[in-house]
C-alpha atoms as a PDB file:
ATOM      1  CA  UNK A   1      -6.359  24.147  -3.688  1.00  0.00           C
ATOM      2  CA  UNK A   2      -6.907  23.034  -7.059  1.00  0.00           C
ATOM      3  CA  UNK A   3      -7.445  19.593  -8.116  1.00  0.00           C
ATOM      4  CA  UNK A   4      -4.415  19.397 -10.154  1.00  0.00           C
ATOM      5  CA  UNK A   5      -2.456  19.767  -6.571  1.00  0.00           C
ATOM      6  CA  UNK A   6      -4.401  17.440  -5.164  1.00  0.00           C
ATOM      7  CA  UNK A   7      -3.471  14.956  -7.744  1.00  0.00           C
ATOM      8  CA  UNK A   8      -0.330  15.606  -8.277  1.00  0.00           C
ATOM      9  CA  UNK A   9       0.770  15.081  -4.764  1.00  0.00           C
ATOM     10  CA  UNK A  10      -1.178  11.640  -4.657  1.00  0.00           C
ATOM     11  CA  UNK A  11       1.039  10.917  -7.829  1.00  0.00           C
ATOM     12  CA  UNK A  12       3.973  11.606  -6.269  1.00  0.00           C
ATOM     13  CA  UNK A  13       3.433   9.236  -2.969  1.00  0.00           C
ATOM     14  CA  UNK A  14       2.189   6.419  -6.007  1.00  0.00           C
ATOM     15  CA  UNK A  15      -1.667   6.784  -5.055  1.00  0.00           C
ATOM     16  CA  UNK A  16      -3.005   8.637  -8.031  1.00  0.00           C
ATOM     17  CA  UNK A  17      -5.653   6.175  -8.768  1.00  0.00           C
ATOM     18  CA  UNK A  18      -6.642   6.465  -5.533  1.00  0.00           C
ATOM     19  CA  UNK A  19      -6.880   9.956  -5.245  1.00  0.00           C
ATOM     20  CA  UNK A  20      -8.631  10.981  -8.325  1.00  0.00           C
ATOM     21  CA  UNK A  21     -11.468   7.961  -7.263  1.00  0.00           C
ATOM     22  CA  UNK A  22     -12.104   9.710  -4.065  1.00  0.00           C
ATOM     23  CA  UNK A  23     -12.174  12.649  -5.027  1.00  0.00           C
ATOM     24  CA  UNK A  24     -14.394  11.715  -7.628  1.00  0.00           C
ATOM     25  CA  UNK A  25     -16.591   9.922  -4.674  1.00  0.00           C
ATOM     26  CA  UNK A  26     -16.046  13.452  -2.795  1.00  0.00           C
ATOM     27  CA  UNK A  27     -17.791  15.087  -5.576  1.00  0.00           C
ATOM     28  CA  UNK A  28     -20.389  13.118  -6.388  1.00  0.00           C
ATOM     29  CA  UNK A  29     -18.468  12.968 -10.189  1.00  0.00           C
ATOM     30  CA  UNK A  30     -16.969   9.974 -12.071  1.00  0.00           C
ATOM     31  CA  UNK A  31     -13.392   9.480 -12.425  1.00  0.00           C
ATOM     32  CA  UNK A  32     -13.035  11.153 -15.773  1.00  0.00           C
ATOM     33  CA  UNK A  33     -14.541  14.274 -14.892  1.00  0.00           C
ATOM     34  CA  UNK A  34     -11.887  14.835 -12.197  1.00  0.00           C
ATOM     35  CA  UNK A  35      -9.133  14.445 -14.501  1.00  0.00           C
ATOM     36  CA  UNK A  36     -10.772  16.794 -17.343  1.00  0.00           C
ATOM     37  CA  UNK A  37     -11.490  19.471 -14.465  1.00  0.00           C
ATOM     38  CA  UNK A  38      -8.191  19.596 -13.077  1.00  0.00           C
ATOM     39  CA  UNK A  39      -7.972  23.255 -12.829  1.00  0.00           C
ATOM     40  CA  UNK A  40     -10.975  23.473 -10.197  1.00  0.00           C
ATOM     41  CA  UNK A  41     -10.730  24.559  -7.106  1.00  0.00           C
ATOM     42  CA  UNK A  42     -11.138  21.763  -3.915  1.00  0.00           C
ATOM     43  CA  UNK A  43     -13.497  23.875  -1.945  1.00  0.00           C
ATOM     44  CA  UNK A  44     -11.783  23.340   2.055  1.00  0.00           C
ATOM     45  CA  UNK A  45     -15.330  21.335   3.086  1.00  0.00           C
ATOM     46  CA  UNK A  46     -14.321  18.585   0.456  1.00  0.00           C
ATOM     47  CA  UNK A  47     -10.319  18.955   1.803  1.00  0.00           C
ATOM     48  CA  UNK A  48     -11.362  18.275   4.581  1.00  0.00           C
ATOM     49  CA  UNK A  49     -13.832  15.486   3.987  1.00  0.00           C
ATOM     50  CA  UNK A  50     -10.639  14.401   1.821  1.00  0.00           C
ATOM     51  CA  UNK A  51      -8.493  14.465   4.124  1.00  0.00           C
ATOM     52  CA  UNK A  52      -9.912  12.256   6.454  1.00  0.00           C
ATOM     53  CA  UNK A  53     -10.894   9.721   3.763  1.00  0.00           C
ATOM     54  CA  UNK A  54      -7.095   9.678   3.021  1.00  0.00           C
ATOM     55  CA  UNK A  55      -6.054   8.966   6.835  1.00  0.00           C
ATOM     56  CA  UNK A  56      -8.700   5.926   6.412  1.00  0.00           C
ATOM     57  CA  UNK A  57      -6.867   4.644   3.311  1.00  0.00           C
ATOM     58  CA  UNK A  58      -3.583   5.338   4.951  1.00  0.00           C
ATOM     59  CA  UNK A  59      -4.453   3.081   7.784  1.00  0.00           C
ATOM     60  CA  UNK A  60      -4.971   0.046   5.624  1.00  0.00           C
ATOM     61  CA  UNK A  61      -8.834   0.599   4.790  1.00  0.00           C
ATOM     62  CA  UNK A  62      -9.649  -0.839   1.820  1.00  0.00           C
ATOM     63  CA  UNK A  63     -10.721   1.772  -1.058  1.00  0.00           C
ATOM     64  CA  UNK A  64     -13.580  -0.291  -2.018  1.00  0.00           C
ATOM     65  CA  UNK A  65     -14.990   0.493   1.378  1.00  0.00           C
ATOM     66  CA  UNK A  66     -14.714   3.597   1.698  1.00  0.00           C
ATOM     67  CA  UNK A  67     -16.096   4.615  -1.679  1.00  0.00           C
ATOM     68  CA  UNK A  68     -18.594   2.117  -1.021  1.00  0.00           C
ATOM     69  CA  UNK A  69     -18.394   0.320  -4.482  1.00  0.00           C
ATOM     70  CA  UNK A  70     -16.291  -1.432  -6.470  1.00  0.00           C
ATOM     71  CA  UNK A  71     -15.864  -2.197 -10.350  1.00  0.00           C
ATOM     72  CA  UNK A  72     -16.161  -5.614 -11.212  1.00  0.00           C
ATOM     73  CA  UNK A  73     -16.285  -6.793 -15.266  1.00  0.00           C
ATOM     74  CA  UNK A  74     -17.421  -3.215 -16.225  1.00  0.00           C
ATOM     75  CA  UNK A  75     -20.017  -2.894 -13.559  1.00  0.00           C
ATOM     76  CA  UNK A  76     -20.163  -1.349 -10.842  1.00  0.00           C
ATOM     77  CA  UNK A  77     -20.985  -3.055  -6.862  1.00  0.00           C
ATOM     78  CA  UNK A  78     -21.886  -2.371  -4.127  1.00  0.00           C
ATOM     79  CA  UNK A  79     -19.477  -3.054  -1.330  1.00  0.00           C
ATOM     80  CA  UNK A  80     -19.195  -2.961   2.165  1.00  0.00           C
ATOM     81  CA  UNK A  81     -17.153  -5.085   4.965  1.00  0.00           C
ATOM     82  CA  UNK A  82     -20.400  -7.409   4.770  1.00  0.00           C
ATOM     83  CA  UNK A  83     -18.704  -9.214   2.003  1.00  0.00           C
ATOM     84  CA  UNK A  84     -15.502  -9.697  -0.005  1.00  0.00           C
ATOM     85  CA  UNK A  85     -14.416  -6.569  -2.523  1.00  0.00           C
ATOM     86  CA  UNK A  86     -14.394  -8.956  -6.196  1.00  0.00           C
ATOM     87  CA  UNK A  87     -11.097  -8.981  -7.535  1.00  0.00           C
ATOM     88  CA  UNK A  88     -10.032  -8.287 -11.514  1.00  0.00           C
ATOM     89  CA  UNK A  89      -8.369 -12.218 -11.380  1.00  0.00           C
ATOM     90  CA  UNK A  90     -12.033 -13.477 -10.639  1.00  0.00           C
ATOM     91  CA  UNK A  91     -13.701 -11.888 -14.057  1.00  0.00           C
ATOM     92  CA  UNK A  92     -11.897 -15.212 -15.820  1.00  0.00           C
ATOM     93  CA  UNK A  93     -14.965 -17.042 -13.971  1.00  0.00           C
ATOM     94  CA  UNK A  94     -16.699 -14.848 -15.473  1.00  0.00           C
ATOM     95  CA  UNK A  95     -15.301 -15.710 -19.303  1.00  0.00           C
ATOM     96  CA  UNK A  96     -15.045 -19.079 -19.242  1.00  0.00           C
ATOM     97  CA  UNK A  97     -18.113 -19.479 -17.889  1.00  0.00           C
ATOM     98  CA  UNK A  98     -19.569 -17.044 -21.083  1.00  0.00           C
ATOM     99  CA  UNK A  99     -17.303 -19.326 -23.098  1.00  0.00           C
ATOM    100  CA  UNK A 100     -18.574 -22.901 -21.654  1.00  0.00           C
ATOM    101  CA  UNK A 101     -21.946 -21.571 -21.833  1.00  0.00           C
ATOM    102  CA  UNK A 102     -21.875 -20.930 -26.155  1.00  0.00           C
ATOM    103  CA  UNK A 103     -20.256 -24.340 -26.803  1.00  0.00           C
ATOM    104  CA  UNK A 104     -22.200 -26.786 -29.020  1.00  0.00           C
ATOM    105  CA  UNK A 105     -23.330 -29.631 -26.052  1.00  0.00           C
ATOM    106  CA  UNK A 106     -26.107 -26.413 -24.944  1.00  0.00           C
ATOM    107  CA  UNK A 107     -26.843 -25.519 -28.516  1.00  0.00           C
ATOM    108  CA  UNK A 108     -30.332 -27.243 -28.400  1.00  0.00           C
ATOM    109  CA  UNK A 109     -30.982 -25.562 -24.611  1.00  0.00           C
ATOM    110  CA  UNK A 110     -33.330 -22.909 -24.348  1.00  0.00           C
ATOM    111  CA  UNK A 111     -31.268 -22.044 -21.384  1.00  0.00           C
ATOM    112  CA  UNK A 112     -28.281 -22.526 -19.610  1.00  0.00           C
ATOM    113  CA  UNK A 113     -28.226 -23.361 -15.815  1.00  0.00           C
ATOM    114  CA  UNK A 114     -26.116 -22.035 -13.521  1.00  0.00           C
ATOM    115  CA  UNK A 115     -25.291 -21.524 -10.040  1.00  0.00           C
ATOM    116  CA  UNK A 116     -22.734 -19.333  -8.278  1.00  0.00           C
ATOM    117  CA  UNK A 117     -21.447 -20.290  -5.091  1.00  0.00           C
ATOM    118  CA  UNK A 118     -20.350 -17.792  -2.366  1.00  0.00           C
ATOM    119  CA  UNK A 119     -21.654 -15.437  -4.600  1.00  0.00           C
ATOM    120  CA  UNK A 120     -20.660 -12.869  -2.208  1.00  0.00           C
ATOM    121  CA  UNK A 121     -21.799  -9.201  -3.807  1.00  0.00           C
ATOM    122  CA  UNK A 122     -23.195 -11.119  -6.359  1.00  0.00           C
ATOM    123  CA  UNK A 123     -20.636  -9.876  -8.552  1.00  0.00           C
ATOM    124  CA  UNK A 124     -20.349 -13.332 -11.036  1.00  0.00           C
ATOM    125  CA  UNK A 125     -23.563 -14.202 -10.458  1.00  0.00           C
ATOM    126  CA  UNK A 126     -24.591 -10.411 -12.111  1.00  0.00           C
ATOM    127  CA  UNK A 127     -21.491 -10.010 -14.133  1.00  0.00           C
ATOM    128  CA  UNK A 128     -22.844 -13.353 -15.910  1.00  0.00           C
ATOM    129  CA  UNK A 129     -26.678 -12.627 -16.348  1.00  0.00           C
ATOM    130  CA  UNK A 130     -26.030  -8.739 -18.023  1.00  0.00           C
ATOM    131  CA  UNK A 131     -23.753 -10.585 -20.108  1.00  0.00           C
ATOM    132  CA  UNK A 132     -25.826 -13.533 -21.482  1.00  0.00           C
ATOM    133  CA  UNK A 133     -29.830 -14.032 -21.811  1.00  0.00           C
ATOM    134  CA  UNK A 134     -29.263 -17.320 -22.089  1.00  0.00           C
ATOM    135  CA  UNK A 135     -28.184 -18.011 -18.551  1.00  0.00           C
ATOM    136  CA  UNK A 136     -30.430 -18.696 -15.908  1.00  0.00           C
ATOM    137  CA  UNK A 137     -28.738 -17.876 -13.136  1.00  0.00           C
ATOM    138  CA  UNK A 138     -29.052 -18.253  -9.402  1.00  0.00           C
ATOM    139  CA  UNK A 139     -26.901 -17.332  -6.548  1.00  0.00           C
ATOM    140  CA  UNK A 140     -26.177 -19.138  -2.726  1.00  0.00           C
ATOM    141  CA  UNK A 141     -24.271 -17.777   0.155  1.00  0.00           C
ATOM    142  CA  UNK A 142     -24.246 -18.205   3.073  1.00  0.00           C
ATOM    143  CA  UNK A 143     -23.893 -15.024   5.020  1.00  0.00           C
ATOM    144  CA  UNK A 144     -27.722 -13.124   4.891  1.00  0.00           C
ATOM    145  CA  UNK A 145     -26.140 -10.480   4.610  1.00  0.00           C
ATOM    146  CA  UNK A 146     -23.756 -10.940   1.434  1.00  0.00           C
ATOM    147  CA  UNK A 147     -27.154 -11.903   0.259  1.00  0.00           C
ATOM    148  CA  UNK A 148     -28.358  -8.544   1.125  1.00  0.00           C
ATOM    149  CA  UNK A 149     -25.744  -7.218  -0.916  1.00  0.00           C
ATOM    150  CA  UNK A 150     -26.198  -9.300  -3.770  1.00  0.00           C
ATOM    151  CA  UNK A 151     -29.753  -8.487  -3.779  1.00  0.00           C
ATOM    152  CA  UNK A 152     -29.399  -4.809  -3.838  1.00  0.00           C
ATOM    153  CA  UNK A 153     -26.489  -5.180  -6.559  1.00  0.00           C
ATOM    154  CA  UNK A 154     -29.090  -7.126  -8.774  1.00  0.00           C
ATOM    155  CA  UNK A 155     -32.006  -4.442  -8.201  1.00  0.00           C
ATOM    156  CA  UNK A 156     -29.148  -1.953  -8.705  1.00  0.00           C
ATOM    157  CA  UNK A 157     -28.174  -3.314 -11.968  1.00  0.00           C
ATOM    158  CA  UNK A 158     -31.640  -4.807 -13.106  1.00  0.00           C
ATOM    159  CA  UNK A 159     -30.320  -8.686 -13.654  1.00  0.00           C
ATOM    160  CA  UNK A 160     -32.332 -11.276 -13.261  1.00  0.00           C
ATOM    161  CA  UNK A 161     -31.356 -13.673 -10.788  1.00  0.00           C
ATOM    162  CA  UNK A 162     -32.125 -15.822  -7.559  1.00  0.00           C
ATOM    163  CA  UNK A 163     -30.368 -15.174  -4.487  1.00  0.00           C
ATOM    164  CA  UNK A 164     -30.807 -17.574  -2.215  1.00  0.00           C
ATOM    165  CA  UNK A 165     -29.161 -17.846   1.329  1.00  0.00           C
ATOM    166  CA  UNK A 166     -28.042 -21.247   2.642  1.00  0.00           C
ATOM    167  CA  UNK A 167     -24.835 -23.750   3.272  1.00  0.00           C
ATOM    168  CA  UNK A 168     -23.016 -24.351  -0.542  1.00  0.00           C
ATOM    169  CA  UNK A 169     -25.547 -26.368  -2.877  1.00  0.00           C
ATOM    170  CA  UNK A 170     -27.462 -27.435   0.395  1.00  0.00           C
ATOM    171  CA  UNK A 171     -30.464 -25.252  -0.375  1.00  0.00           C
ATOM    172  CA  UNK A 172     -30.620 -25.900  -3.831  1.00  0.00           C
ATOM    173  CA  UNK A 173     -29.736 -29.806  -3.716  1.00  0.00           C
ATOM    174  CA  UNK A 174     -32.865 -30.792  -5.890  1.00  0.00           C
ATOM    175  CA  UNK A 175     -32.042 -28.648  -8.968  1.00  0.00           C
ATOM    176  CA  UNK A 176     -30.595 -29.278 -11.732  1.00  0.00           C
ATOM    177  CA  UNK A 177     -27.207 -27.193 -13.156  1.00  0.00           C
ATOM    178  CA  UNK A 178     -25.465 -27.314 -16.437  1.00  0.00           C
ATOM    179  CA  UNK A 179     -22.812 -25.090 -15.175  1.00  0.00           C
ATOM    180  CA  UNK A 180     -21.296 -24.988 -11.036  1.00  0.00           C
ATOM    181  CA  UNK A 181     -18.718 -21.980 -10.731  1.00  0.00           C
ATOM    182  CA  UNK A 182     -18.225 -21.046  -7.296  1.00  0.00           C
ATOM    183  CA  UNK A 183     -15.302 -18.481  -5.966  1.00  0.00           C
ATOM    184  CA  UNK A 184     -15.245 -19.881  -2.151  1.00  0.00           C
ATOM    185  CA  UNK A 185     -12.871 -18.793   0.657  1.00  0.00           C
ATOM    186  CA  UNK A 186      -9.622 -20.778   0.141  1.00  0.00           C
ATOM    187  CA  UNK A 187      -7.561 -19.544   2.590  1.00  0.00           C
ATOM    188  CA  UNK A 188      -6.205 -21.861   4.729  1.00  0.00           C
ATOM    189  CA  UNK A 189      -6.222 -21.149   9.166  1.00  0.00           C
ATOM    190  CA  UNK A 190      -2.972 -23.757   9.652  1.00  0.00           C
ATOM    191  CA  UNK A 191      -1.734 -24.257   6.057  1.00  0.00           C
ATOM    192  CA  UNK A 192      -1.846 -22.188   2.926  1.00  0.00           C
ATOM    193  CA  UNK A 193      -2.222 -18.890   5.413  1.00  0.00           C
ATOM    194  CA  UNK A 194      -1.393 -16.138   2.625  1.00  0.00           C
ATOM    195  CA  UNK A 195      -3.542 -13.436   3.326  1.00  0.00           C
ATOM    196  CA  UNK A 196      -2.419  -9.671   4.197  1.00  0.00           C
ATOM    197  CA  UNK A 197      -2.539  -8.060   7.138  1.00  0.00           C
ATOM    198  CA  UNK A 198      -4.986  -5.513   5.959  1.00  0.00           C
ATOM    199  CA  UNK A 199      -7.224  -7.807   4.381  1.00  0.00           C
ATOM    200  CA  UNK A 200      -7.295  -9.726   6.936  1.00  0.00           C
ATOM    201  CA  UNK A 201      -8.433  -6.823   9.271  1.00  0.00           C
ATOM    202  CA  UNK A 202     -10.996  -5.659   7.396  1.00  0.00           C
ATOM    203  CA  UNK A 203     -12.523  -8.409   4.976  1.00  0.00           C
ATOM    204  CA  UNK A 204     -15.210 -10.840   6.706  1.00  0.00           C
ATOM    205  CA  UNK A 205     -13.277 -14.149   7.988  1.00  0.00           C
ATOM    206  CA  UNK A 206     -16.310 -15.611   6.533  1.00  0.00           C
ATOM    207  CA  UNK A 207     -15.481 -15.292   2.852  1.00  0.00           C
ATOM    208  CA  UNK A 208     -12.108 -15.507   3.776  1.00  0.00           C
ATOM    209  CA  UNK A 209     -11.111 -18.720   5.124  1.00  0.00           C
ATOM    210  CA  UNK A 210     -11.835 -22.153   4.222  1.00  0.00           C
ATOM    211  CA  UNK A 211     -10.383 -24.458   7.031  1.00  0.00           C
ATOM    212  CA  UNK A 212      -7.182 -25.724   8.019  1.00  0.00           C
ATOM    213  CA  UNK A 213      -5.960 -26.034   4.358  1.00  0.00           C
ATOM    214  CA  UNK A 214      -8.033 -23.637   2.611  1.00  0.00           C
ATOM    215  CA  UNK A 215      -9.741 -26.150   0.362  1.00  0.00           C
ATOM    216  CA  UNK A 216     -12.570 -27.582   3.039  1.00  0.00           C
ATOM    217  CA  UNK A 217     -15.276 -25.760   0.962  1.00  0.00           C
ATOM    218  CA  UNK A 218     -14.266 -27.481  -1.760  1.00  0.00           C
ATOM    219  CA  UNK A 219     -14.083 -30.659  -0.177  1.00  0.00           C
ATOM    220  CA  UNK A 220     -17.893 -30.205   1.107  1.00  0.00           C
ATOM    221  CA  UNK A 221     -19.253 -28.767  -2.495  1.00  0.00           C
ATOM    222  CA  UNK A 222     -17.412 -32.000  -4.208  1.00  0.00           C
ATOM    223  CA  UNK A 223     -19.079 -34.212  -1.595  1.00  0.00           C
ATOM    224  CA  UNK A 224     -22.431 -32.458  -2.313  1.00  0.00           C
ATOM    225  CA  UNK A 225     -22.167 -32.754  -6.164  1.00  0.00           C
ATOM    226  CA  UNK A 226     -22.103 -36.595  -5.535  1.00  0.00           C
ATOM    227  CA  UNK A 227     -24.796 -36.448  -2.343  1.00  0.00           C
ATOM    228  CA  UNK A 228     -27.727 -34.326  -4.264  1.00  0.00           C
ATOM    229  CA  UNK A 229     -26.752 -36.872  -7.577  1.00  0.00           C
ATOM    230  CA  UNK A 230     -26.228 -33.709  -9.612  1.00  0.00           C
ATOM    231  CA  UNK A 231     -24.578 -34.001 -13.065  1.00  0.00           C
ATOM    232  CA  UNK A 232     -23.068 -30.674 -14.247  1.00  0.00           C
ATOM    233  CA  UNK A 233     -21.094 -30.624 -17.239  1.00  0.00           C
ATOM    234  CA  UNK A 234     -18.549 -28.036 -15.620  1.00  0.00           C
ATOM    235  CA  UNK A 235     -17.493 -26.660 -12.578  1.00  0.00           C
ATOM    236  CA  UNK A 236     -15.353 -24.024 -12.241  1.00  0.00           C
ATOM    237  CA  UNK A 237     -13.492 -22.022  -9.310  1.00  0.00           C
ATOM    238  CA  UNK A 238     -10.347 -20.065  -7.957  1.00  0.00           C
ATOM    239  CA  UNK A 239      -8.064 -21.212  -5.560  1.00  0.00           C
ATOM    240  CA  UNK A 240      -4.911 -19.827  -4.050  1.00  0.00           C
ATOM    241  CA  UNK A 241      -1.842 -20.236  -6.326  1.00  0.00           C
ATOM    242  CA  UNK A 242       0.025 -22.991  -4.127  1.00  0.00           C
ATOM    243  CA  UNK A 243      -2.625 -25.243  -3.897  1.00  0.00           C
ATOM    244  CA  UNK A 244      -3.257 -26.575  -7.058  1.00  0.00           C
ATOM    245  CA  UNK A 245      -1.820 -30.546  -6.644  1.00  0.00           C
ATOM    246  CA  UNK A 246      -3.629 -30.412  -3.282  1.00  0.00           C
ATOM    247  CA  UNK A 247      -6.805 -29.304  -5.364  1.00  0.00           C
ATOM    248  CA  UNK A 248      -6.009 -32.119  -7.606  1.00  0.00           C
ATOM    249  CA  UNK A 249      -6.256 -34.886  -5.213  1.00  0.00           C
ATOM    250  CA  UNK A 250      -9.691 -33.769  -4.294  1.00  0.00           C
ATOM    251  CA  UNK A 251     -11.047 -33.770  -7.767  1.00  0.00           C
ATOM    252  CA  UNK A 252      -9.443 -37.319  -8.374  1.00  0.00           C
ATOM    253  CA  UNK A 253     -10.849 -38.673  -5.414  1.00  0.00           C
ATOM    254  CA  UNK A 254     -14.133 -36.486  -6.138  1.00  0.00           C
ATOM    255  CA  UNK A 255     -14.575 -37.115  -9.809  1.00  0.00           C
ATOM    256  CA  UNK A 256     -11.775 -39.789 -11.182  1.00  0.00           C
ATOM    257  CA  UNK A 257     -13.341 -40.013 -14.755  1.00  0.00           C
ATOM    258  CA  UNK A 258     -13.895 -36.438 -15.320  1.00  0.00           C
ATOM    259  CA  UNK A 259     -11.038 -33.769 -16.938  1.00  0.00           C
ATOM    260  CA  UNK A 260      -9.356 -31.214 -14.980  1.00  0.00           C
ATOM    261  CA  UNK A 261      -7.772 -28.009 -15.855  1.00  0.00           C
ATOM    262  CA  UNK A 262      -5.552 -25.841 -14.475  1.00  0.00           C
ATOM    263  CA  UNK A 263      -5.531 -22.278 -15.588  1.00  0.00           C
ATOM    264  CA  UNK A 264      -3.340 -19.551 -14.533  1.00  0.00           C
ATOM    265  CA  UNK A 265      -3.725 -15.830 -14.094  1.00  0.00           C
ATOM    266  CA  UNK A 266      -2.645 -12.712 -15.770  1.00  0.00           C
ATOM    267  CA  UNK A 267       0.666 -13.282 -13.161  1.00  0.00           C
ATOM    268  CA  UNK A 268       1.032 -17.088 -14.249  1.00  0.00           C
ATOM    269  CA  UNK A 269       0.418 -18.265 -11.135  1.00  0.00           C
ATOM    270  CA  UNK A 270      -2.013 -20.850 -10.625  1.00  0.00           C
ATOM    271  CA  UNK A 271      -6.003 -19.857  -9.641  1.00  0.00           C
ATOM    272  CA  UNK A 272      -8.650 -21.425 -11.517  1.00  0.00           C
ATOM    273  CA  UNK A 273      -9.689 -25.114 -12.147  1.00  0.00           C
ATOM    274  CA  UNK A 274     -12.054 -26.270 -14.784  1.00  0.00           C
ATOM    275  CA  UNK A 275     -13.276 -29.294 -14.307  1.00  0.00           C
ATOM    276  CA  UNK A 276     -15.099 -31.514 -17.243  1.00  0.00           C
ATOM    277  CA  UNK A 277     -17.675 -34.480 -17.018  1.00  0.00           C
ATOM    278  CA  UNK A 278     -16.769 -36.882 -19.177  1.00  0.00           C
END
């Protein structure tokens, strides 16, 4: 069988992407090589090993994991069910943070501090120091072994940063950061429950859920901020779209003289706060 066939039935049941990506993983070839060697022949070892890669991905397995990476801002993780796949809605972190970062208040800064939290597979916490040598960045979780993961993504992709395993800001309470942006589970156990079934199955609950309303992370980092007496000019995260007024009330409470936006995705719906020291 040629890889044209093989293609061209994934096309037809709407998985194309998906096909051509594992059969570039099958391989051992990027994406675009499978596409401009269409006319090759699928020797019936890598059917096979095809095959059963598809009944995986039939069954609800993520891609991500089976491939074993994922692309994140136009780099390339490591992924496993040890920690959450990134998604493309999370790369506006990513941006604003880039953004924030060049803005005249840090112009006289040699560098620019900033901590992820729940960095996860470290993918803002890398996405953010290939992108700027002016950030200094470090990044807490508190699974070992997303840290694991985020380690080996750094070595992988030669940034520079700290990984450092522990409970939110808890084990870095007596530094100082210019910039907080933290992507933490927000999905809620008895409110705010919108999760799929197959994420659900396969992702860890740990960077999944974040207490009966989703926003109890929050609610701890917030308290933290104020604990530790740190003074961050920003801090940024994503939330689930229906949450946003309930996010609001936290950051009022929280922070009552500092700014607060709302941004939306590429869908419109509601996902990211900014929020501003005044």
């Amino acid at each position: 069988m040629r890889i044209f066939d093989v293609l061209s039935k994934a096309k037809n049941d709407k998985k194309l992407l998906e096909a051509e990506l594992l059969l570039a993983y099958i391989l051992g070839k990027g994406k675009e090589w499978v596409i401009a060697h269409s006319d090759d022949d699928v020797s019936v070892d890598d059917m096979k090993k095809f095959h059963d890669l598809w009944i995986r991905l039939a069954a609800g397995e993520p891609l991500a994991y089976i491939v074993g990476c994922k692309e994140f801002y136009g780099l390339n993780f490591l992924v496993d069910n040890r920690v959450l796949i990134p998604r493309p809605e999370t790369e506006f972190l990513v941006e604003e943070v880039l953004r924030l970062s060049r803005l005249d208040r840090f112009a006289s800064k040699k560098s620019v501090q900033v901590v992820d939290v729940g960095t996860g597979c470290g993918a803002v916490a890398c996405s953010l120091a290939k992108s700027s040598d002016v950030l200094a960045v470090c990044a807490v979780d508190v699974s070992q072994d997303a840290c694991d993961v985020a380690l080996k993504n750094a070595s992988n992709l030669g940034c520079k940063i700290d990984v450092i395993c522990g409970d939110l800001l808890g084990p870095v309470k007596d530094r100082s950061f210019d910039i907080i942006v933290a992507n933490l589970p927000y999905i809620g156990i008895e409110k705010f429950d919108f999760v799929a079934d197959d994420v659900a199955k396969y992702e860890p609950d740990v960077a999944l859920y974040g207490g009966s309303d989703g926003l109890r992370l929050y609610e701890r980092m917030f308290a933290q901020i104020l604990e530790y007496g740190m003074a961050p000019r920003y801090i940024l995260g994503e939330f689930g779209f229906l949450q946003a007024e309930a996010l609001r009330e936290l950051v009022i409470r929280f922070f009552p003289n500092s700014n607060l936006e709302i941004k939306q995705d590429l869908s419109g719906l509601d996902r990211n706060f900014i929020i501003t020291s005044l």
